[in-house]
Protein backbone atom coordinates (compact mmCIF):
# COMPACT_ATOMS: atom_id res chain seq x y z
CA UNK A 1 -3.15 9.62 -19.84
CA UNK A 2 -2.52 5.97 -20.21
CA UNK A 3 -5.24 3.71 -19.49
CA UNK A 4 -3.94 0.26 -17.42
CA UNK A 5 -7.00 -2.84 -18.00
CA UNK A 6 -8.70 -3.65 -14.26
CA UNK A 7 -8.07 -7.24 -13.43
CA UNK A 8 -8.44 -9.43 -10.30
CA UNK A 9 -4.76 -10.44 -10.58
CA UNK A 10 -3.09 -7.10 -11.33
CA UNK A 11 -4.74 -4.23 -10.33
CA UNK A 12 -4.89 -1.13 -12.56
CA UNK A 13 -6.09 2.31 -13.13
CA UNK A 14 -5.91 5.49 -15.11
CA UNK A 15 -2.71 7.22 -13.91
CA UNK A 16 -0.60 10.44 -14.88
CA UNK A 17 2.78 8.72 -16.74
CA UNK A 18 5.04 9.24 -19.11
CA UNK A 19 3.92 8.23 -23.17
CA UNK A 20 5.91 7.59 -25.91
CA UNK A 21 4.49 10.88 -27.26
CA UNK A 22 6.09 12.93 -24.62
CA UNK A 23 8.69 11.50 -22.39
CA UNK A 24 8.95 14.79 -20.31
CA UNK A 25 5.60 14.07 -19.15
CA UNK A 26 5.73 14.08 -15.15
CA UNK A 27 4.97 10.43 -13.66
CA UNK A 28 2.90 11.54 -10.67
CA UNK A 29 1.79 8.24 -9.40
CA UNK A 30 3.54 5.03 -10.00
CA UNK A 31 2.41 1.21 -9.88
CA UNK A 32 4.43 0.70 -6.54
CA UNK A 33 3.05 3.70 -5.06
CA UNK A 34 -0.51 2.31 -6.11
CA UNK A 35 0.17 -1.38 -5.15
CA UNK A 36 1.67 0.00 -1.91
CA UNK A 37 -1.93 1.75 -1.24
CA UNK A 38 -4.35 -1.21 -1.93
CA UNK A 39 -2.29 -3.06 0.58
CA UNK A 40 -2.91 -0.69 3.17
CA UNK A 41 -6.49 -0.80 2.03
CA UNK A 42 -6.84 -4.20 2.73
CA UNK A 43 -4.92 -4.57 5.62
CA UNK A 44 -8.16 -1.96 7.11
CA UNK A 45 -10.44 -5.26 6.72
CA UNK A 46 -8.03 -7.72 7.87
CA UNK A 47 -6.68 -8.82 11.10
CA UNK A 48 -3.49 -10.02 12.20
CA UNK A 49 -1.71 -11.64 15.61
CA UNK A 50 0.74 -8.78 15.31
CA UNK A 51 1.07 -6.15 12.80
CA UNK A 52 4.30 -7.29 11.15
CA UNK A 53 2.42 -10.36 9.92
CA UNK A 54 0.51 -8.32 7.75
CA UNK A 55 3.36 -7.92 5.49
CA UNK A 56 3.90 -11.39 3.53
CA UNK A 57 6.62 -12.48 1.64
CA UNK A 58 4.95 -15.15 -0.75
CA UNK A 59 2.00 -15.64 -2.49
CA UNK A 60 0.65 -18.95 -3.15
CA UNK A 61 -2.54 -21.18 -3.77
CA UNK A 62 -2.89 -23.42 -1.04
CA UNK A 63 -0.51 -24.45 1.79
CA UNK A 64 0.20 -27.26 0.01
CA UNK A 65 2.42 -25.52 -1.89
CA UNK A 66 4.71 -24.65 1.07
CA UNK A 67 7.49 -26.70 0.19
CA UNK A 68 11.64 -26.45 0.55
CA UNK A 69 11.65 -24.07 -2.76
CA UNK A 70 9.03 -22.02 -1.87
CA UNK A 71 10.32 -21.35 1.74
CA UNK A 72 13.94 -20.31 -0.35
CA UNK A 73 11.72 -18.03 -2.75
CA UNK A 74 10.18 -16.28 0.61
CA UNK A 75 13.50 -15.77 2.22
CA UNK A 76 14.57 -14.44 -1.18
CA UNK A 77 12.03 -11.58 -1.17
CA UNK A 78 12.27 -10.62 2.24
CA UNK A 79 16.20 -10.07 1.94
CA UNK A 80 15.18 -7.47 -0.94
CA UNK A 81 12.15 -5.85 1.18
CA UNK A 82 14.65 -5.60 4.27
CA UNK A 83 17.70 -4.25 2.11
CA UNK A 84 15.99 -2.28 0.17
CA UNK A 85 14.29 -0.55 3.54
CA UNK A 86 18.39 -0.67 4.64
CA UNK A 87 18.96 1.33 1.75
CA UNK A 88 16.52 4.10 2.27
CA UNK A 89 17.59 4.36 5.58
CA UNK A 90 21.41 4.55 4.37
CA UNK A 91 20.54 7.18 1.82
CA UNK A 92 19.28 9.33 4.18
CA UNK A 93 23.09 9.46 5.83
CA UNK A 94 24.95 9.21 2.16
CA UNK A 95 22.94 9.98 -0.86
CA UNK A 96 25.62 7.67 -2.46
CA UNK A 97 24.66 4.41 -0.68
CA UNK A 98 24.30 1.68 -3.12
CA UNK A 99 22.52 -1.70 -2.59
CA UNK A 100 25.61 -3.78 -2.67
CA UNK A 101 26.88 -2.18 0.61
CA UNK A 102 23.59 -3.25 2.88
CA UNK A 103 22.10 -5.72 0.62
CA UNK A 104 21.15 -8.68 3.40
CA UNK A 105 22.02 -12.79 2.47
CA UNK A 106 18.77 -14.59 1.53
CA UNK A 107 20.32 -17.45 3.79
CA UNK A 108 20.57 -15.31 6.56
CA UNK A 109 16.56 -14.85 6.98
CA UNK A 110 14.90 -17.19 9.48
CA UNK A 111 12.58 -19.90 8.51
CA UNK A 112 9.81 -18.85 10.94
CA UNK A 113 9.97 -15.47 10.01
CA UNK A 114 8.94 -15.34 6.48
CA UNK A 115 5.08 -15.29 6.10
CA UNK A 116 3.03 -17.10 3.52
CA UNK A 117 -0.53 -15.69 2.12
CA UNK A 118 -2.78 -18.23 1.28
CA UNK A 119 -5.51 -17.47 -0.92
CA UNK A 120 -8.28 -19.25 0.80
CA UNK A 121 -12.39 -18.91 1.45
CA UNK A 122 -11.68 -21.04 4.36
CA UNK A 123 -12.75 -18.65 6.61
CA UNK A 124 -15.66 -17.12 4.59
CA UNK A 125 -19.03 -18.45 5.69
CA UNK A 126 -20.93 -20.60 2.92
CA UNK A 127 -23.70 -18.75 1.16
CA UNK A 128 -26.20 -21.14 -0.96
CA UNK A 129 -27.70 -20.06 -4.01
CA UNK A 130 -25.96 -17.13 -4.27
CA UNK A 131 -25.18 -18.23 -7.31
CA UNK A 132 -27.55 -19.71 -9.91
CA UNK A 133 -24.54 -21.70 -11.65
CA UNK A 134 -21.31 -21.53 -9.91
CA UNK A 135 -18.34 -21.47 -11.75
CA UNK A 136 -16.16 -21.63 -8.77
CA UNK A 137 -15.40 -21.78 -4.98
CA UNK A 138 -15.80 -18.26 -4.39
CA UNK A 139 -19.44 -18.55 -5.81
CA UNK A 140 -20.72 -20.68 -3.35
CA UNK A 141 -19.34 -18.44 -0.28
CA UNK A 142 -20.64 -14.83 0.74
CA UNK A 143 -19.22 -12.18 -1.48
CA UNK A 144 -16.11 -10.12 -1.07
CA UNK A 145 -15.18 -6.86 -2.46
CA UNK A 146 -11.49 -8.73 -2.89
CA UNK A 147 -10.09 -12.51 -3.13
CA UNK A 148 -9.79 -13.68 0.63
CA UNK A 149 -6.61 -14.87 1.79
CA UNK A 150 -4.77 -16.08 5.50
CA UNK A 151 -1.52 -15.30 6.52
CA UNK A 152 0.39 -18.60 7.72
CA UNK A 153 3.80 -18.84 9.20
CA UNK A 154 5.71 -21.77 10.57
CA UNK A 155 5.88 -21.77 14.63
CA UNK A 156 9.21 -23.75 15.14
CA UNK A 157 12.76 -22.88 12.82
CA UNK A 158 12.59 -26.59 12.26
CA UNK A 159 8.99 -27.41 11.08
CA UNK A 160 8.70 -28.64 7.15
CA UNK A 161 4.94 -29.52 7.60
CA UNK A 162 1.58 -28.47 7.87
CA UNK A 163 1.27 -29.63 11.42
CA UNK A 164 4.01 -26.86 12.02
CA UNK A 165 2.15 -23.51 10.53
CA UNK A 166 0.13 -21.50 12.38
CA UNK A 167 -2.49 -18.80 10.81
CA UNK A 168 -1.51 -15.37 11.94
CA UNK A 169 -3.57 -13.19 10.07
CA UNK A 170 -7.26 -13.26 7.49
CA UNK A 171 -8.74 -11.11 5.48
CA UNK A 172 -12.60 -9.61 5.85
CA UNK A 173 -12.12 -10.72 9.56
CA UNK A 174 -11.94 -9.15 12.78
CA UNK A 175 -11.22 -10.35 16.60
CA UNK A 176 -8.60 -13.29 17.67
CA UNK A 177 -7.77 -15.52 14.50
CA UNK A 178 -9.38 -18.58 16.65
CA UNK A 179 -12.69 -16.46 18.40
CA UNK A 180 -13.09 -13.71 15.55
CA UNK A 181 -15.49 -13.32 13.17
CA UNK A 182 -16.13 -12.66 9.50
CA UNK A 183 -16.51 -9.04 8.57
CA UNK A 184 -16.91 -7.49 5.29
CA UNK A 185 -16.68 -3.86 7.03
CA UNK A 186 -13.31 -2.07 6.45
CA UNK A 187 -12.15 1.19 8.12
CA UNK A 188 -12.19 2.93 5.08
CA UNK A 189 -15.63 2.54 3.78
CA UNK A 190 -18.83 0.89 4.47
CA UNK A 191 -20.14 1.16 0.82
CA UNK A 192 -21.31 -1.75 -1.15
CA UNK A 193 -19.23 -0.99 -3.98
CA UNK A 194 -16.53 -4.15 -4.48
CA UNK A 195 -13.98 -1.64 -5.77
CA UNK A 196 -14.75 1.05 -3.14
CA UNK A 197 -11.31 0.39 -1.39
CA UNK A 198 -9.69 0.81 -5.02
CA UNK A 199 -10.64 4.40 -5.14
CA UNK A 200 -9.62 5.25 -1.47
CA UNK A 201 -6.70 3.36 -2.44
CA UNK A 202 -5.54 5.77 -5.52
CA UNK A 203 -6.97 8.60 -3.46
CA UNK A 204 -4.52 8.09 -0.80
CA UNK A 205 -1.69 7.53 -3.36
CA UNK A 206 -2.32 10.47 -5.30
CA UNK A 207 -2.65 12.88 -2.11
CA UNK A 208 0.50 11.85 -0.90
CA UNK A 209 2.47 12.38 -3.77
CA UNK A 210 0.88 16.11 -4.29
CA UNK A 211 2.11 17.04 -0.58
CA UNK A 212 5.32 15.78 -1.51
CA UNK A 213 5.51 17.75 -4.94
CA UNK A 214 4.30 20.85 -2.59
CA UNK A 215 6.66 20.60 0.07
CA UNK A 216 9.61 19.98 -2.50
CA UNK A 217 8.51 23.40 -4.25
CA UNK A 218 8.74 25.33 -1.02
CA UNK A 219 11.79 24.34 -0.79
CA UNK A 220 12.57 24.73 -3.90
CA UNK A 221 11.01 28.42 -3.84
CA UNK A 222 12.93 29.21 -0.68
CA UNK A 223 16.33 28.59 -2.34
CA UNK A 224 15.18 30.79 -5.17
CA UNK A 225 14.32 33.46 -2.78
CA UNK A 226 17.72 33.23 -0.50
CA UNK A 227 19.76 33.43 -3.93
CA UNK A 228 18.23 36.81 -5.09
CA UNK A 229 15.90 34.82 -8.16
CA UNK A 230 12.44 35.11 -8.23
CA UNK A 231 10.30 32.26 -6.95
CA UNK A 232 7.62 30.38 -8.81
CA UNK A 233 4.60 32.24 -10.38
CA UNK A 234 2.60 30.19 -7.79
CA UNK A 235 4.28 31.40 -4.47
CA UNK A 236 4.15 34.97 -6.33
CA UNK A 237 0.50 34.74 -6.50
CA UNK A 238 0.15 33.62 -2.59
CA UNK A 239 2.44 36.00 -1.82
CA UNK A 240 0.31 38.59 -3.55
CA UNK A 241 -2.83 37.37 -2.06
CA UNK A 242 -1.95 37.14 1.29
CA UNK A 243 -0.55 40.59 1.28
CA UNK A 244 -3.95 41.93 -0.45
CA UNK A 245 -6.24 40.11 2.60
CA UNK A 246 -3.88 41.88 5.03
CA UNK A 247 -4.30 45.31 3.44
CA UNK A 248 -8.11 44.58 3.87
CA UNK A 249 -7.80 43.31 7.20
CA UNK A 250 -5.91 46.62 7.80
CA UNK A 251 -9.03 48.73 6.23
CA UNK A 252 -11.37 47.28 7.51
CA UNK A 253 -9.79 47.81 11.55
CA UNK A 254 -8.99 51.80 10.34
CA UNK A 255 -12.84 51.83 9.23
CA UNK A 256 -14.22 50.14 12.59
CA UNK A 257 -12.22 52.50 14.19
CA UNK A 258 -13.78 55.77 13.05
């Protein structure tokens, strides 16, 4: 087991993974399978104009930031996302495809279709005293169980300025970005626990990757089978039990019978 430190920047857990002390250990859930998770988790207490804004393509402090390097460091990270996605897609087809052959020109992505999130308590209502001594902005506003943020994007191919973004999407929020409301209630759990949506998070992760790792052994199994070999001990067992429950079945009709 290797033990990854919980922060509010990077977020870690206890996963399965492969040590120095044996590299044939089976890696059964990774950081982008984790990181893919928690975003799913927290797009269940945000809201968005449309549901493509709630992936973003840069993360930065303040929209002051948004600047002419910036905007080229957002284009640059949606070009990977999309040819990346090109290449799954492409695999599918030929195994072979390599990244090179569908790989998309950062220059070729559109100004107003990169999205920024903002990591802002703009839109979380002020609490007083919740804090005796505040040690920062997030003190003096109502407490969330993970750093707010808005999704901005620019509403015209030609806008360089703040005049020219629009907010398409905040976190712990529900409703119409202009008439919603703040909301700390998520779809996948009403607790009070500020890491609740951590653990449904790695749940989610996990589970997915163990039906995957089943299905692949049917499969697996099934070619066994087909060639004459014998299958895994675990399909022998099933097979066993299932064919002991119908022999019972079988009694137990013979003995209703008489």
């Amino acid at each position: 087991m290797k033990r990854l430190d919980i922060s509010n920047k990077n977020v870690l857990l206890y996963v399965m993974a492969t040590s120095q002390a044996n590299p044939l250990a089976k890696q059964y859930l990774t950081n982008k399978e984790l990181l893919k998770e928690i975003h799913l988790s927290k797009n269940r207490y945000s809201s968005y104009s449309l549901p493509e804004y709630s992936d973003y393509d840069l993360i930065l402090p303040s929209v002051d930031k948004i600047n002419i390097r910036t905007i080229a460091d957002a284009k640059r990270t949606q070009a990977l996302r999309l040819s990346q996605l090109a290449l799954s897609e492409a695999q599918k087809i030929n195994p072979k495809a390599k990244l090179a052959d569908v790989e998309i020109d950062y220059k070729k992505v559109l100004k107003i279709d990169v999205v920024f999130r903002i990591m802002t308590h703009d839109h979380v209502p002020l609490e007083p005293g919740r804090k005796k001594t505040p040690k920062n902005r997030g003190d003096h506003h109502s407490k969330c169980n993970f750093p707010p943020f808005q999704h901005f994007k620019f509403s015209t191919e030609d806008g360089a300025g703040k005049d020219d973004l629009i907010c398409v999407g905040k976190s712990h929020w529900k409703g119409d970005m202009d008439t919603g409301a703040f909301c700390l209630d998520g779809e996948i759990t009403k607790s009070q626990n500020p890491f609740a949506y951590y653990t449904a998070a790695i749940d989610n992760s996990f589970t997915r990757i163990l039906n995957i790792e089943k299905k692949n052994q049917m499969i697996r199994d099934d070619l066994l089978i087909q060639t004459g070999s014998s299958p895994s001990f675990t399909r022998q067992f099933e097979h066993e039990t299932m064919m002991r429950d119908e022999r019972e079945r079988i009694a137990n009709l013979k003995t209703e019978d008489f």
